[in-house]
N, C-alpha and C. Protein backbone atom coordinates (compact mmCIF):
# COMPACT_ATOMS: atom_id res chain seq x y z
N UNK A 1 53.01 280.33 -113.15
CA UNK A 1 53.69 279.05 -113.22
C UNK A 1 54.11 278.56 -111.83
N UNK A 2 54.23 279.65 -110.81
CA UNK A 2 54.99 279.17 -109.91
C UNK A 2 54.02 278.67 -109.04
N UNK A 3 52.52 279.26 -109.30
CA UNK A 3 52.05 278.62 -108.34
C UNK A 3 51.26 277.10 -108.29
N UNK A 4 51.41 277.22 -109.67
CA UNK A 4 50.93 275.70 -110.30
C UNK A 4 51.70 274.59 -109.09
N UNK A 5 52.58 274.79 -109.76
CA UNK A 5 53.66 274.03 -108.89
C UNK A 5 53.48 273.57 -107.49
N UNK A 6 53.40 275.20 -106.91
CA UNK A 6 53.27 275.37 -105.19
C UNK A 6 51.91 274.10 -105.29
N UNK A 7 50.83 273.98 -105.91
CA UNK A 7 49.79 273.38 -105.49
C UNK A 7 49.92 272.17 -106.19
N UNK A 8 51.20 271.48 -106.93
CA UNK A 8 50.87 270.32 -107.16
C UNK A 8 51.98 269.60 -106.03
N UNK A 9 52.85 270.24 -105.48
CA UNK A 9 53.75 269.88 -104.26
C UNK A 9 52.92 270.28 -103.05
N UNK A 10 51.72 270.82 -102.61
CA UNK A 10 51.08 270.73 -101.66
C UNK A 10 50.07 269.37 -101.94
N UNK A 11 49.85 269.38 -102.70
CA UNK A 11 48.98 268.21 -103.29
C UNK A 11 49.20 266.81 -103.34
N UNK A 12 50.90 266.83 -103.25
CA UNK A 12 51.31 265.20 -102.88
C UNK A 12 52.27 264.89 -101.72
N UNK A 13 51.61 265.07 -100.90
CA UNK A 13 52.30 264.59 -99.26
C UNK A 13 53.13 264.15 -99.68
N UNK A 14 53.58 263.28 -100.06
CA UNK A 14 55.12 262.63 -100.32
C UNK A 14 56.08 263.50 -100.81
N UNK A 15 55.69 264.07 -101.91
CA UNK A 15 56.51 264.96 -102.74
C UNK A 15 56.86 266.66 -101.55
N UNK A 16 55.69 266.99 -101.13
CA UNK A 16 55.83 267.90 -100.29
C UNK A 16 57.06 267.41 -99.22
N UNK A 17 56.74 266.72 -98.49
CA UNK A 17 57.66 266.31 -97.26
C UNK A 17 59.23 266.04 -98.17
N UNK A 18 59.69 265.59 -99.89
CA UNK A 18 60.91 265.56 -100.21
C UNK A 18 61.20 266.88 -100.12
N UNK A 19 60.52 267.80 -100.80
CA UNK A 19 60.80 268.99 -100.99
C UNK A 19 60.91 269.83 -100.15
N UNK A 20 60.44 269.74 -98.78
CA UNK A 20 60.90 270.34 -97.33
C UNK A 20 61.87 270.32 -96.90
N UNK A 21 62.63 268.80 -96.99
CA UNK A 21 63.76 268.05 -96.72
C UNK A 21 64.82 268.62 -97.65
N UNK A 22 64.82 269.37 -98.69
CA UNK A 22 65.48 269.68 -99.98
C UNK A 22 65.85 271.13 -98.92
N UNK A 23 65.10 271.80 -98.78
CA UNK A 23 64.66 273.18 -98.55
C UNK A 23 65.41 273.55 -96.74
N UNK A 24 64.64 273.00 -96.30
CA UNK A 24 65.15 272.95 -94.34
C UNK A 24 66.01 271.87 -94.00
N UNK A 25 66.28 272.01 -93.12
CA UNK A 25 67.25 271.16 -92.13
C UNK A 25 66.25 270.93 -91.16
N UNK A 26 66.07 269.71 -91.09
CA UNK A 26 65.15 268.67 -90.15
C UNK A 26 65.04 268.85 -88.71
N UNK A 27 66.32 268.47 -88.14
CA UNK A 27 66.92 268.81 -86.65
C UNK A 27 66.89 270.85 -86.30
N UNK A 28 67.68 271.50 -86.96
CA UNK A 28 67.76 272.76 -86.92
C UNK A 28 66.25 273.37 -87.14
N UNK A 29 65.56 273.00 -87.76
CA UNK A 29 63.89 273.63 -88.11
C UNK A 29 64.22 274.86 -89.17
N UNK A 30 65.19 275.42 -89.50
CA UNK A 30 65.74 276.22 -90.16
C UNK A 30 66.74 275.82 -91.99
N UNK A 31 66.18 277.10 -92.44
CA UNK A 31 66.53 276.86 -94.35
C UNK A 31 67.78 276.28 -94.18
N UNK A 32 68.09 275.17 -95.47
CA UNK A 32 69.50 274.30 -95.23
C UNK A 32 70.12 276.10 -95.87
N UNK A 33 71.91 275.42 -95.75
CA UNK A 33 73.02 276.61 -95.87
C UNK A 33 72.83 276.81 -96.90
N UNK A 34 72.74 276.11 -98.21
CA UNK A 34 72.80 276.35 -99.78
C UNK A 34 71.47 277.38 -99.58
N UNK A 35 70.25 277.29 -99.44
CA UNK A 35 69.18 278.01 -99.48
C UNK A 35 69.71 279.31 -98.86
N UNK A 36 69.90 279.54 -97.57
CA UNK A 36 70.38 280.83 -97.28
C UNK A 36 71.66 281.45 -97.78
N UNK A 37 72.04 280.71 -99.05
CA UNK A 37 72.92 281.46 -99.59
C UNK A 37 72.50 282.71 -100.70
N UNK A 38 71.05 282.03 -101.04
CA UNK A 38 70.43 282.74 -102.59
C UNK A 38 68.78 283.82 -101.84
N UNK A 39 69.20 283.81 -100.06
CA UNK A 39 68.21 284.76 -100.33
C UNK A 39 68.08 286.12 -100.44
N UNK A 40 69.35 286.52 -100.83
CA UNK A 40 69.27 287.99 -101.50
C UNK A 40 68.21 287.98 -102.87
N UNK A 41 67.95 286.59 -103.28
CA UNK A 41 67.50 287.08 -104.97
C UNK A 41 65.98 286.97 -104.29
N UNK A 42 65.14 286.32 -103.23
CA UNK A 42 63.90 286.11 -103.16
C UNK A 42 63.46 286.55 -101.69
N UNK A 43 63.90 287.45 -101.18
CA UNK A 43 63.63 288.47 -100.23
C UNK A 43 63.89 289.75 -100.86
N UNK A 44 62.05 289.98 -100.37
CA UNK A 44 61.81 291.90 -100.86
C UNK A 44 61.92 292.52 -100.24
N UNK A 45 63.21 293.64 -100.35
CA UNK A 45 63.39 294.52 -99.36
C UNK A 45 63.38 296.29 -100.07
N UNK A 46 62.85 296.83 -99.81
CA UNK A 46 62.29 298.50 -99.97
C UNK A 46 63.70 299.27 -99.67
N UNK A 47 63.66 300.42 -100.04
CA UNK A 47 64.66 301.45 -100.17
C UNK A 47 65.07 301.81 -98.65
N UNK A 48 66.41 301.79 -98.50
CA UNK A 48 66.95 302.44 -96.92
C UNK A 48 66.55 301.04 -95.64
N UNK A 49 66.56 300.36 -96.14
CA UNK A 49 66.02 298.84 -94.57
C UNK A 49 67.12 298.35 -94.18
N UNK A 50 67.18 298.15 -93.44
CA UNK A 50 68.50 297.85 -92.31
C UNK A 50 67.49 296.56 -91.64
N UNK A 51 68.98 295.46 -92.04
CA UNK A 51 68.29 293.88 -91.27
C UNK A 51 69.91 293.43 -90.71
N UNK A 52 70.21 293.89 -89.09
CA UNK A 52 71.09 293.73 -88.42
C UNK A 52 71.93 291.97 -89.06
N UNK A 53 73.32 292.10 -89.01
CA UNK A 53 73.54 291.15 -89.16
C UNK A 53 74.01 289.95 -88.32
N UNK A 54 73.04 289.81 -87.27
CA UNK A 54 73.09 288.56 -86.25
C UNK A 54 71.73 288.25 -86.49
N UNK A 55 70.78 288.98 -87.47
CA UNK A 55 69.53 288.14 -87.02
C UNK A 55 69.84 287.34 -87.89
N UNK A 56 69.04 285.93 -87.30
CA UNK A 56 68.38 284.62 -87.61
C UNK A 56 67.56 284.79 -88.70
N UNK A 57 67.34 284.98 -89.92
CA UNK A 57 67.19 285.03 -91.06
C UNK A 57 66.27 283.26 -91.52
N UNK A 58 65.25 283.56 -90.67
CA UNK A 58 65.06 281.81 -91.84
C UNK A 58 63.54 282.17 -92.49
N UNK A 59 64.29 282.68 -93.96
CA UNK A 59 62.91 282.88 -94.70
C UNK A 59 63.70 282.50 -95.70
N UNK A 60 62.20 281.51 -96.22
CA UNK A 60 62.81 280.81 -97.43
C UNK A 60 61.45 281.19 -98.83
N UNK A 61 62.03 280.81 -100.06
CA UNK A 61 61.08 281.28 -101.27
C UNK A 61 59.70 280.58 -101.15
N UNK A 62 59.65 279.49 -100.95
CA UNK A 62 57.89 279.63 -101.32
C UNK A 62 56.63 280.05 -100.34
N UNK A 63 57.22 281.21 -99.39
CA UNK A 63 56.06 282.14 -98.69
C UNK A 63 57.23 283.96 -98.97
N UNK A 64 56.08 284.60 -98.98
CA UNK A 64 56.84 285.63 -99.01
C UNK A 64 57.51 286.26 -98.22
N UNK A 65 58.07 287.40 -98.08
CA UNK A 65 58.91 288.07 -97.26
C UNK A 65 59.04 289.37 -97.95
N UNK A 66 58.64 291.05 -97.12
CA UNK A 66 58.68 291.58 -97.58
C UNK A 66 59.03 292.54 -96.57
N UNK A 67 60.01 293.50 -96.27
CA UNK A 67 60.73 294.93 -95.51
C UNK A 67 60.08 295.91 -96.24
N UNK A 68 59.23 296.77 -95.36
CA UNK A 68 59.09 298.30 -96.87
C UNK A 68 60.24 299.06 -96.46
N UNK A 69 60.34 300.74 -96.94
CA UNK A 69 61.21 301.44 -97.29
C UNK A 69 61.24 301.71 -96.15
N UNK A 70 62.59 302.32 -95.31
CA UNK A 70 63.28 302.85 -94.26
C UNK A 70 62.55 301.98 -92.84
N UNK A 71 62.43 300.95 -93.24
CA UNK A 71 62.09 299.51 -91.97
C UNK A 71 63.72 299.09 -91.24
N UNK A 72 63.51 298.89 -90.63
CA UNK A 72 64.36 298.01 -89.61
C UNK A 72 64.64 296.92 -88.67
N UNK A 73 65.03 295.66 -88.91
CA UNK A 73 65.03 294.46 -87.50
C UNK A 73 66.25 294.60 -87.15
N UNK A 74 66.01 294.81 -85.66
CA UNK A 74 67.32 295.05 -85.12
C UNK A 74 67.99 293.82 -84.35
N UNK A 75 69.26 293.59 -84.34
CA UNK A 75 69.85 292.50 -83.82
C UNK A 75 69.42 291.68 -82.93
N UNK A 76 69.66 290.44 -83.24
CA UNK A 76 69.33 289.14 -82.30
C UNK A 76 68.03 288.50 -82.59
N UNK A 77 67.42 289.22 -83.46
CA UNK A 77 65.56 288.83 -83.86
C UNK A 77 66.47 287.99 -84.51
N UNK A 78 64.69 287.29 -84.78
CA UNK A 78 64.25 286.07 -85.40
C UNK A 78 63.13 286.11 -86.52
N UNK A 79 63.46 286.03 -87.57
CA UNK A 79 62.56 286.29 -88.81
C UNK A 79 62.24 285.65 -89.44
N UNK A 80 60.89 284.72 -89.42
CA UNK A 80 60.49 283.37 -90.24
C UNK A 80 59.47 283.43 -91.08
N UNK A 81 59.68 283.14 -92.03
CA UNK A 81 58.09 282.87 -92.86
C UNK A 81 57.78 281.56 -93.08
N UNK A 82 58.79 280.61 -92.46
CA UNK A 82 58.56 279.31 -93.18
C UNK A 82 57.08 278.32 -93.24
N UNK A 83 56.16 279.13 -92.36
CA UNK A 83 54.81 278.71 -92.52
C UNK A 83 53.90 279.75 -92.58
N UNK A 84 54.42 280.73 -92.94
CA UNK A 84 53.60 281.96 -93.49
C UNK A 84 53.90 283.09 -94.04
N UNK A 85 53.41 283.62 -94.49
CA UNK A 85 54.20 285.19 -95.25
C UNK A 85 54.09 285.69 -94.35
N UNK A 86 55.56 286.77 -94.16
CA UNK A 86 55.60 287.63 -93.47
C UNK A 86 55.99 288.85 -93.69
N UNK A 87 55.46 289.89 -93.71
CA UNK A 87 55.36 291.34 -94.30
C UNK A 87 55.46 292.71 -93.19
N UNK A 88 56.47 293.28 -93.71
CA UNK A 88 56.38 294.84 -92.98
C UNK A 88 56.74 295.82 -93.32
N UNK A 89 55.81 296.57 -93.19
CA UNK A 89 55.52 297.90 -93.98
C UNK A 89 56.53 298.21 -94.07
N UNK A 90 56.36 299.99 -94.20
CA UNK A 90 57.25 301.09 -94.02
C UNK A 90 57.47 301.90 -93.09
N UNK A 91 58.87 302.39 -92.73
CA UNK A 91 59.17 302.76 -91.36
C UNK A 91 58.91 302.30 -90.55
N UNK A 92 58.84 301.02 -89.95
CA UNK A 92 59.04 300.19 -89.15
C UNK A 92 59.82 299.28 -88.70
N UNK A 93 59.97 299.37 -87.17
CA UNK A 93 60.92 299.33 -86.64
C UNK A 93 60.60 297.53 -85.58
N UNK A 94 61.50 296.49 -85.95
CA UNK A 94 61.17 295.40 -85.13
C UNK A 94 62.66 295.11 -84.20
N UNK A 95 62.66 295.61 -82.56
CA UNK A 95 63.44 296.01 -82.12
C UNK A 95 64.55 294.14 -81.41
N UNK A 96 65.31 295.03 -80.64
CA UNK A 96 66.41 294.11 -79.83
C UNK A 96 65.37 292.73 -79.86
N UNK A 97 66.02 291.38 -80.25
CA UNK A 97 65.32 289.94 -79.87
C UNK A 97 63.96 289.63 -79.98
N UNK A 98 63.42 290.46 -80.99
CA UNK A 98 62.17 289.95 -81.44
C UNK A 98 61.84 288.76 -81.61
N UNK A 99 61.09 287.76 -81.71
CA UNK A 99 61.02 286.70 -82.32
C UNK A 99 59.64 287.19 -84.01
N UNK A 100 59.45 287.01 -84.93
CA UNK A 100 58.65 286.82 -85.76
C UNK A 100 58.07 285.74 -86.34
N UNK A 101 57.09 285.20 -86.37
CA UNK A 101 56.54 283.73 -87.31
C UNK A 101 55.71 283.72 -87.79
N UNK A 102 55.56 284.09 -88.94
CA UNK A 102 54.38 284.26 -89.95
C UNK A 102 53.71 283.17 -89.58
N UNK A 103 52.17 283.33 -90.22
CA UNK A 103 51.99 284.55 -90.83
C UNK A 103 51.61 285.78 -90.28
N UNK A 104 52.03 286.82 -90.51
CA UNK A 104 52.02 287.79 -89.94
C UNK A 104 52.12 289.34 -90.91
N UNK A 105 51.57 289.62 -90.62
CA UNK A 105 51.47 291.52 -91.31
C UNK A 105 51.56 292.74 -90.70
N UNK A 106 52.40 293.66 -90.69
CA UNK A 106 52.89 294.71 -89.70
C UNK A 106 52.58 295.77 -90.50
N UNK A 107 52.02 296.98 -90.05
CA UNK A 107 51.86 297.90 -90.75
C UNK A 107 53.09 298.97 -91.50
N UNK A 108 52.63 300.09 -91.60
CA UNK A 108 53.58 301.27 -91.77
C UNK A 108 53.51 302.00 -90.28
N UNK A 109 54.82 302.58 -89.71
CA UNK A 109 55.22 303.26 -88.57
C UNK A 109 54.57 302.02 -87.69
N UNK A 110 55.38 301.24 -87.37
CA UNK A 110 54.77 300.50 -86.39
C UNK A 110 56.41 299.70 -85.47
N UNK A 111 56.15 300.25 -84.11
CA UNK A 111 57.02 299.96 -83.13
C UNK A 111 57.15 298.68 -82.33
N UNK A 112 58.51 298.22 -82.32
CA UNK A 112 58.31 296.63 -81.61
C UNK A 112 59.33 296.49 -80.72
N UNK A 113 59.08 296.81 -79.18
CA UNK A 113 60.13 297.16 -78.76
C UNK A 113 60.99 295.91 -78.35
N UNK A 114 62.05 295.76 -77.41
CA UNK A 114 62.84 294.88 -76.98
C UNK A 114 62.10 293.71 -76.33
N UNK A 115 62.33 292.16 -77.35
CA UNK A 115 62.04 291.17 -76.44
C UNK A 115 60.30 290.46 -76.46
N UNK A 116 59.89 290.89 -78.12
CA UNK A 116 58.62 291.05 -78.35
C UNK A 116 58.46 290.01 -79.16
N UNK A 117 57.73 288.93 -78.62
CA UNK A 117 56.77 287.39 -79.77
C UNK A 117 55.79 287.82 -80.67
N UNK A 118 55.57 287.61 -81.63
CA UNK A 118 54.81 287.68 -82.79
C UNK A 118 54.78 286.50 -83.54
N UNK A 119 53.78 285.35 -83.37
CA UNK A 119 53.73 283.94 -83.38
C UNK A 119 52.51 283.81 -84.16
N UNK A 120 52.17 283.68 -85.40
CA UNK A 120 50.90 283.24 -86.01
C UNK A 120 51.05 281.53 -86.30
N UNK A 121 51.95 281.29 -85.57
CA UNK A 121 52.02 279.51 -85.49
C UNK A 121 51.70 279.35 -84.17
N UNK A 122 51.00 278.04 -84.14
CA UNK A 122 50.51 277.09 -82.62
C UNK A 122 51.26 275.95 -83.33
N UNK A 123 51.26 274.91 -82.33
CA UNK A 123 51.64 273.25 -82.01
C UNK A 123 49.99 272.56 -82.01
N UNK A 124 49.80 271.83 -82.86
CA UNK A 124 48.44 270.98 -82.46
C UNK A 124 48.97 270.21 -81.81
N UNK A 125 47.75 269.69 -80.52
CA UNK A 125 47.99 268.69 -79.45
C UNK A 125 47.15 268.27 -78.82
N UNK A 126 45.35 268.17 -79.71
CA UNK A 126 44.72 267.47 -79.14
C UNK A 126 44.34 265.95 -79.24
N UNK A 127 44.78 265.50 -80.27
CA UNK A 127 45.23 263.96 -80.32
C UNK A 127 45.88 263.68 -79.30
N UNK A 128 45.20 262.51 -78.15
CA UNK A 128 45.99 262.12 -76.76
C UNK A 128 46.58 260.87 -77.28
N UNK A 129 46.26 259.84 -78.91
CA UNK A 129 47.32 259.19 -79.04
C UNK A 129 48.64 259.14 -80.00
N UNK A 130 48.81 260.76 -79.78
CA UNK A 130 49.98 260.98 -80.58
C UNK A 130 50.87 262.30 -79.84
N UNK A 131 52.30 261.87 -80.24
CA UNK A 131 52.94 262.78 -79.25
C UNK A 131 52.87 264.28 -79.92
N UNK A 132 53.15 265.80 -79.37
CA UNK A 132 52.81 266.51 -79.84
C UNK A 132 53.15 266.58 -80.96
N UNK A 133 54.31 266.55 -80.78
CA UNK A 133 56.06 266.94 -82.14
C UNK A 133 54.96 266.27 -83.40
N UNK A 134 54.21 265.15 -83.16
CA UNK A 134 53.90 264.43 -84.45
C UNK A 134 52.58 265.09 -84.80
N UNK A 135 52.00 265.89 -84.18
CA UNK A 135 50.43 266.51 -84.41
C UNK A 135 50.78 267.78 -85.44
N UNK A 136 51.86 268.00 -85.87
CA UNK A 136 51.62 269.68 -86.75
C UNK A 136 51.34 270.48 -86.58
N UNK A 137 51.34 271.58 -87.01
CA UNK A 137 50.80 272.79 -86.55
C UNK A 137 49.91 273.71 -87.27
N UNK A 138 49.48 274.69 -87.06
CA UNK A 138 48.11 275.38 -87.48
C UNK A 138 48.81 276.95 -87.24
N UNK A 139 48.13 277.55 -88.38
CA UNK A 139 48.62 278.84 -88.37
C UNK A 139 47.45 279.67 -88.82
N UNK A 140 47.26 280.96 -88.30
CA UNK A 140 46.30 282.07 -88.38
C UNK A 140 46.89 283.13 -88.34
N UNK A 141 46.75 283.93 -89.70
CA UNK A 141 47.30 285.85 -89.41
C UNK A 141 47.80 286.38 -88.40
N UNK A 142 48.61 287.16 -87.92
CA UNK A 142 48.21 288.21 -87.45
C UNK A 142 48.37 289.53 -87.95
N UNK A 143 47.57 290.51 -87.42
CA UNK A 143 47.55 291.77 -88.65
C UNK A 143 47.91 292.95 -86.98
N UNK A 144 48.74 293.23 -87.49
CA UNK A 144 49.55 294.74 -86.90
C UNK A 144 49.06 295.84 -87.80
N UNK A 145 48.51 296.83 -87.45
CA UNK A 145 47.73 298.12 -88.05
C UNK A 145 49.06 298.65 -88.29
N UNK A 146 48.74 299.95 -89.11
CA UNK A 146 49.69 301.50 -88.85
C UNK A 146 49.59 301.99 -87.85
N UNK A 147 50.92 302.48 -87.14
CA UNK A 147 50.93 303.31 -85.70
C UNK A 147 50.67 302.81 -85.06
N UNK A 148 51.26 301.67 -84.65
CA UNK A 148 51.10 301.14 -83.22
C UNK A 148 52.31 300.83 -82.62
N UNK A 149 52.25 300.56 -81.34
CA UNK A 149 53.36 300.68 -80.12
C UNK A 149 53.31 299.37 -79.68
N UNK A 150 54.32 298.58 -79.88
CA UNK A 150 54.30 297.66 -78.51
C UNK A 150 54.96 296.82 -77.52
N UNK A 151 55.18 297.41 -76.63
CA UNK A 151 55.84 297.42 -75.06
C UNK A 151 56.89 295.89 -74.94
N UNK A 152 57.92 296.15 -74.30
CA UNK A 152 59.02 295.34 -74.45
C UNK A 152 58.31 293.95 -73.77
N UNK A 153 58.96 292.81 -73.98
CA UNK A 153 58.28 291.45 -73.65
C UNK A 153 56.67 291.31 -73.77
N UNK A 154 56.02 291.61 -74.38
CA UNK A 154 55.03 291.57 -74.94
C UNK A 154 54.88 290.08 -75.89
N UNK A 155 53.51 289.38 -75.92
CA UNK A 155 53.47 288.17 -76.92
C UNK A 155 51.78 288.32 -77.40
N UNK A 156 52.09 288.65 -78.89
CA UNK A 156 50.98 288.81 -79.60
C UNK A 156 50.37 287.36 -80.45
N UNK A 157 49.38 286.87 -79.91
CA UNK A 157 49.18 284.94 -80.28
C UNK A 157 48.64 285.07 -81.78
N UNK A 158 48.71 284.02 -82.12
CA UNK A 158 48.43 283.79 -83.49
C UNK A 158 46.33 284.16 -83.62
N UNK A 159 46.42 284.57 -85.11
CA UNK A 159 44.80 285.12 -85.31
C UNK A 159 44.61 286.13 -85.06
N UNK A 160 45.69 287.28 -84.15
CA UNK A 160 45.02 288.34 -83.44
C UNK A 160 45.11 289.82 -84.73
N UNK A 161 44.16 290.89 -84.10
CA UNK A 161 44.46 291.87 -85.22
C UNK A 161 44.45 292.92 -84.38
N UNK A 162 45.52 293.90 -84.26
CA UNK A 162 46.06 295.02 -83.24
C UNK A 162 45.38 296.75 -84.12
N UNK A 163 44.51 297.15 -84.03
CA UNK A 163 44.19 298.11 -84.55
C UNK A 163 44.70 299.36 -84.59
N UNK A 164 44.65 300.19 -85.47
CA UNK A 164 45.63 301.11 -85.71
C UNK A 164 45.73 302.15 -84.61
N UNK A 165 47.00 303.05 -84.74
CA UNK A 165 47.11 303.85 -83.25
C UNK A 165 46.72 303.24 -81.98
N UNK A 166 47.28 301.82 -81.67
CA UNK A 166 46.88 301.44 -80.63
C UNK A 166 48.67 301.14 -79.53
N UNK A 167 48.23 300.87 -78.40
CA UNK A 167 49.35 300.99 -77.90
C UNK A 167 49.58 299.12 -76.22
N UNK A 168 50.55 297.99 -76.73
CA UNK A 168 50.11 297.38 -75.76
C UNK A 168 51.44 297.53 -75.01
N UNK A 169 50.82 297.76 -74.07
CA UNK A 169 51.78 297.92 -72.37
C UNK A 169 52.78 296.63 -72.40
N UNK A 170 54.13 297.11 -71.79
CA UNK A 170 55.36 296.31 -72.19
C UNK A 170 54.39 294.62 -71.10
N UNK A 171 55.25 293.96 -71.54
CA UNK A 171 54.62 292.41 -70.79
C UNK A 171 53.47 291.84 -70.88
N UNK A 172 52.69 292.49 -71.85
CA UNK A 172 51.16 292.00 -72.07
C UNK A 172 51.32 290.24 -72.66
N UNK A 173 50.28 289.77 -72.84
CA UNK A 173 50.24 288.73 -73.85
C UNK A 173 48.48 289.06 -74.32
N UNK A 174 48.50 289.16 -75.55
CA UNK A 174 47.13 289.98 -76.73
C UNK A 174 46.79 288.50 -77.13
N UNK A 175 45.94 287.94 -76.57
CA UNK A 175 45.09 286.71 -77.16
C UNK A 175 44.14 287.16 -77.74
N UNK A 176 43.08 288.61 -78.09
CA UNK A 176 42.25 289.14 -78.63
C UNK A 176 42.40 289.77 -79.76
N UNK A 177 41.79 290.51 -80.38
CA UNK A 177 42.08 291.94 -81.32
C UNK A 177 41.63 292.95 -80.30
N UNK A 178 42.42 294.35 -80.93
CA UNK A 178 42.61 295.20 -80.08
C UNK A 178 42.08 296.01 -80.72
N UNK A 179 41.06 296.70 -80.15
CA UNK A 179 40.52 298.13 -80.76
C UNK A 179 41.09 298.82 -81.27
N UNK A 180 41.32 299.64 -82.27
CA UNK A 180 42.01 301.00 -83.08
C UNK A 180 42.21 301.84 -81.82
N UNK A 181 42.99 302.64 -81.47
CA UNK A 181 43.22 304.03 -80.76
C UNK A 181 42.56 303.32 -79.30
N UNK A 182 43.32 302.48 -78.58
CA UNK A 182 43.78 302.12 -77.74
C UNK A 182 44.75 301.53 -77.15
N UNK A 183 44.19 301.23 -75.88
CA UNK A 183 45.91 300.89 -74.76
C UNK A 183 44.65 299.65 -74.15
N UNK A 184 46.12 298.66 -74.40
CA UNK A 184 45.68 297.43 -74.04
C UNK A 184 46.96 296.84 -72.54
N UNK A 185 46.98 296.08 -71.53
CA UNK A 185 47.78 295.65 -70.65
C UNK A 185 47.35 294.38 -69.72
N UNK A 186 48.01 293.65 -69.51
CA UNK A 186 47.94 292.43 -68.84
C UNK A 186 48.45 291.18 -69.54
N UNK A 187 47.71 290.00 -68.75
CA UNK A 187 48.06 288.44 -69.06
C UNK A 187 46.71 287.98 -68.69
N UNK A 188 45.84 287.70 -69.63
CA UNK A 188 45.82 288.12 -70.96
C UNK A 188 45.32 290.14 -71.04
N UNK A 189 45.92 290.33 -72.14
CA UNK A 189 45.57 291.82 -72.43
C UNK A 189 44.24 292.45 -72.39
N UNK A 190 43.72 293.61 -71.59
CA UNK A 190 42.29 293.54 -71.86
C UNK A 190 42.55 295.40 -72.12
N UNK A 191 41.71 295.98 -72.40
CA UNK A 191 41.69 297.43 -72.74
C UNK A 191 41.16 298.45 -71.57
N UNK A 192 42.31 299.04 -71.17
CA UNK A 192 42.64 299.81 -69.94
C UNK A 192 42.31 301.52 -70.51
N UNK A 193 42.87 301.91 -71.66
CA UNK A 193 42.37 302.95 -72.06
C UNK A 193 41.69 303.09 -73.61
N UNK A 194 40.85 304.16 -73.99
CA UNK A 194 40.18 304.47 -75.32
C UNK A 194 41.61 305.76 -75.17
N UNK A 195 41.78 306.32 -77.04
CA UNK A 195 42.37 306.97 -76.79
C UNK A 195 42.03 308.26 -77.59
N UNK A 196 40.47 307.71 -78.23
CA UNK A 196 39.89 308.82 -79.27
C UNK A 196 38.30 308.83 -78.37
């Protein structure tokens, strides 16, 4: 039933854009206060998860949101699904000032250290007769494997897929996918070591 819905409010631009307006705060880009009052009932969270209480919390019901068991975001992050589902495993850890923006998928045991972007949203802006703010935006996955590491100030771009046991060096920016059981480093990231 619910998704009937979802696709007859994607289906009428008008109705969509009331129902955004119902949902977010325009200026703020973030769920109005009434909405973040009820998301204990439509955020999935797994046994033992710890979600610090200064993070920025803007996940709202019609994309998902899911913590697995003994996960953690630690204070000052930023946790959005509002243009994509955003999911993370188990035992995983999304550290000091993360930013998150679905869509996005994080594995099980997977490390995010201090100060780390995870952006499956862009800004469209190739229309030169329209200002950006008015072009929308475009969103593509990103998929975080099991067992992976990755290095403080680090920015993983939207589309990318980080393969499992892999490890990217603190300050990278990963515009690619990253091989399984490697070490990736730079601006942009390129693969410095194999590790099997």
């Amino acid at each position: 039933m619910w998704d009937s819905w979802k696709n007859k409010i994607k289906g009428n631009p008008r109705l969509k854009e009331t129902v955004i307006n119902l949902l977010m705060h325009p200026t703020q880009a973030r769920p109005r206060l009434w909405l973040r009052l009820f998301q204990w009932a439509y955020m999935k969270r797994g046994k033992h998860t710890v979600i610090y209480r200064s993070v920025r919390r803007d996940i709202v019901p019609f994309n998902q949101f899911t913590l697995g068991d003994y996960s953690v975001v630690e204070d000052f992050c930023c946790i959005n699904n509002a243009v994509g589902d955003l999911h993370i495993g188990h035992h995983s850890r999304v550290g000091l000032h993360n930013t998150i923006i679905g869509p996005v998928r994080i594995g099980n045991h997977v490390n995010l250290a201090q100060g780390v972007v995870v952006s499956g949203l862009n800004h469209n802006f190739n229309n030169l007769s329209k200002r950006i703010d008015e072009q929308g935006v475009s969103t593509s996955l990103i998929v975080i494997c099991d067992d992976v590491w990755i290095g403080a100030n680090s920015v993983i771009t939207a589309g990318v897929t980080i393969g499992r046991h892999s490890v990217v060096a603190a300050g990278s920016v990963v515009t690619k996918d990253v091989p399984e059981n490697s070490v990736v480093a730079g601006s942009p990231a390129r693969v410095i070591k194999q590790l099997a």
